[in-house]
C-alpha atoms as a PDB file:
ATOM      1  CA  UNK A   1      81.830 131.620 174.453  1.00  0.00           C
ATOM      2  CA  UNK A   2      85.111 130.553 175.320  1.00  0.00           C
ATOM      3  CA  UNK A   3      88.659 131.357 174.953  1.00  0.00           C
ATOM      4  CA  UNK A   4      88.817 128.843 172.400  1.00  0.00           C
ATOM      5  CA  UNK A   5      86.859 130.992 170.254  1.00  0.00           C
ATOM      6  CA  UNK A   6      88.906 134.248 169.899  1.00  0.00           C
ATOM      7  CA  UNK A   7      91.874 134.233 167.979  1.00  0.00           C
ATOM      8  CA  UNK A   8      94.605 135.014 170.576  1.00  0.00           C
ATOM      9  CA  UNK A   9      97.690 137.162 169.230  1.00  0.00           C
ATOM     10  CA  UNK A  10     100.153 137.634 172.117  1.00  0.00           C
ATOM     11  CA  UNK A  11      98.372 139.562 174.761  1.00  0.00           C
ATOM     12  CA  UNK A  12      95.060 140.727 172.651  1.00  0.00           C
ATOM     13  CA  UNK A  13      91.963 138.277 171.586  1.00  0.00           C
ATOM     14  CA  UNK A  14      89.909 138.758 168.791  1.00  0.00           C
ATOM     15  CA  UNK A  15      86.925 138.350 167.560  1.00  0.00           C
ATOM     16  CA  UNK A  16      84.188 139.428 165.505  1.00  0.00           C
ATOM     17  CA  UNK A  17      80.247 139.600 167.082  1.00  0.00           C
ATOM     18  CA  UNK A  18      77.484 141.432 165.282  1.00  0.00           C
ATOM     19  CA  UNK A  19      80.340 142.669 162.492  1.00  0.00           C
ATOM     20  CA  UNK A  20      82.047 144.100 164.920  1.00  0.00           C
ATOM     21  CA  UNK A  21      85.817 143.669 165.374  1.00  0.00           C
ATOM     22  CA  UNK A  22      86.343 143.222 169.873  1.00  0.00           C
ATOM     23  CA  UNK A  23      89.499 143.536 170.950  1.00  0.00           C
ATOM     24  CA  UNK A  24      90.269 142.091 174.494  1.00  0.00           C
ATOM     25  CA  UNK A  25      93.330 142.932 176.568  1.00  0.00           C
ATOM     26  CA  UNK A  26      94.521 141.345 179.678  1.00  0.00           C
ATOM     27  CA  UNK A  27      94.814 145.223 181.387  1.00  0.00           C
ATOM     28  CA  UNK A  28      93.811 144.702 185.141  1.00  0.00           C
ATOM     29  CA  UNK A  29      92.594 141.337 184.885  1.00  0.00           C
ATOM     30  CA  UNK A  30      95.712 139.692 184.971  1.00  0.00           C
ATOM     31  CA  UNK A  31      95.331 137.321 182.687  1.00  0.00           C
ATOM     32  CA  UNK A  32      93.765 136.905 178.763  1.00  0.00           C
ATOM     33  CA  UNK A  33      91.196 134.163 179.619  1.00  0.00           C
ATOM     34  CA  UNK A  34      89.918 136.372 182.820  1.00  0.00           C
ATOM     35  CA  UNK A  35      89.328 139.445 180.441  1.00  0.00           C
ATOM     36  CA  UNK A  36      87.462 137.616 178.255  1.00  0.00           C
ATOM     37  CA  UNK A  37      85.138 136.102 180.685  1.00  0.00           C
ATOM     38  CA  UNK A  38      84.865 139.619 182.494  1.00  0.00           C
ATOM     39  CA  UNK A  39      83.775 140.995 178.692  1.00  0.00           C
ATOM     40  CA  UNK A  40      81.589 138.007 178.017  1.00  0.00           C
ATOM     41  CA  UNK A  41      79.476 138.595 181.086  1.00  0.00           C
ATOM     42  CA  UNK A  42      79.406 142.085 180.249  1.00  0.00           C
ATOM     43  CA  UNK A  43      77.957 141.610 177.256  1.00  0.00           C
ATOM     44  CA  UNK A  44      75.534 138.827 178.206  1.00  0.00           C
ATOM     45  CA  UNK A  45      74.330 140.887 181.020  1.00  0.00           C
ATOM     46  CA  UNK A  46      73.369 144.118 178.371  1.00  0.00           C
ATOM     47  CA  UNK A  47      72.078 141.243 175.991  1.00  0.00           C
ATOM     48  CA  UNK A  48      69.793 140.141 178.974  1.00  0.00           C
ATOM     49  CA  UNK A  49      68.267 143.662 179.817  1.00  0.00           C
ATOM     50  CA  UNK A  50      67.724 144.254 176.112  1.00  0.00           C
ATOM     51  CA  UNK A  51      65.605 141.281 175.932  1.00  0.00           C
ATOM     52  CA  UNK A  52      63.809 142.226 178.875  1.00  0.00           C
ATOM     53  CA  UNK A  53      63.182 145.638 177.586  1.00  0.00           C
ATOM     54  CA  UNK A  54      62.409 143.770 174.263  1.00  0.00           C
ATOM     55  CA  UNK A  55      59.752 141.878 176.272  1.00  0.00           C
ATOM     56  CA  UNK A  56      58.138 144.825 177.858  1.00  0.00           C
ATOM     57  CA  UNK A  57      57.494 146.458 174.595  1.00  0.00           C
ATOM     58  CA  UNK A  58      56.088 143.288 173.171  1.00  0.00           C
ATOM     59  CA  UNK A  59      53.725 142.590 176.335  1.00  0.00           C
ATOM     60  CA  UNK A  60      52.598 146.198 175.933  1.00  0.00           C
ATOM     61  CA  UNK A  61      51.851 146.137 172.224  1.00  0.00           C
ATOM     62  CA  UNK A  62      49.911 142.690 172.887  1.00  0.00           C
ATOM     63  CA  UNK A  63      48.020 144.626 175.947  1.00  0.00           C
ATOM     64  CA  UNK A  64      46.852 147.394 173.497  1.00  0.00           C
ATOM     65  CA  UNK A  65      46.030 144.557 171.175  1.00  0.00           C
ATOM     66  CA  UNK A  66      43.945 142.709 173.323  1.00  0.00           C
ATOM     67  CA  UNK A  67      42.038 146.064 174.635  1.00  0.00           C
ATOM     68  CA  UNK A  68      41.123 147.207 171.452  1.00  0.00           C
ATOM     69  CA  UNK A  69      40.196 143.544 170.270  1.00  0.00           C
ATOM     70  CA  UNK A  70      37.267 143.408 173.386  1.00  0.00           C
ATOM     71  CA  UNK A  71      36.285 146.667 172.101  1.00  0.00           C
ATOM     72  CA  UNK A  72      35.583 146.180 168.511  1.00  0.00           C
ATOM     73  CA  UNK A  73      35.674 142.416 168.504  1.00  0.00           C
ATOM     74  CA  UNK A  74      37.861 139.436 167.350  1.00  0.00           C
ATOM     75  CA  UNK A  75      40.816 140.744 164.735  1.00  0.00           C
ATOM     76  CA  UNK A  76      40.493 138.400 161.889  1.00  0.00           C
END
């Protein structure tokens, strides 16, 4: 995402992600476009390590799969 797609009202951006309304201030950033790419990598860094964690839980459900598939045999 970009600057380009918040809707910029004086000193605040907007925008809406997940149906959630983000507001974005310049605050100690110094400028609008800096706090929005400090929030943006925020947010794609938690987006990152919930995929990851997403990831774990699939390779462990296919694990368990897989172990109790040897045991009994192919799962039609």
């Amino acid at each position: 995402m970009a600057l380009r797609d918040w809707d910029v009202v004086g000193e605040v951006a907007l925008r809406h992600v997940n149906g959630q309304e983000i507001i974005v201030r310049k605050g100690v950033h110094g400028s609008l476009p800096a706090a929005v790419a400090v929030w943006e990598a925020r947010e794609h860094q938690l987006m990152q390590a919930r995929l990851l964690e997403l990831g774990r839980l699939v390779d462990g459900a296919m694990g368990r799969l897989r172990a109790r598939s040897t045991k009994t045999g192919p799962v039609a």
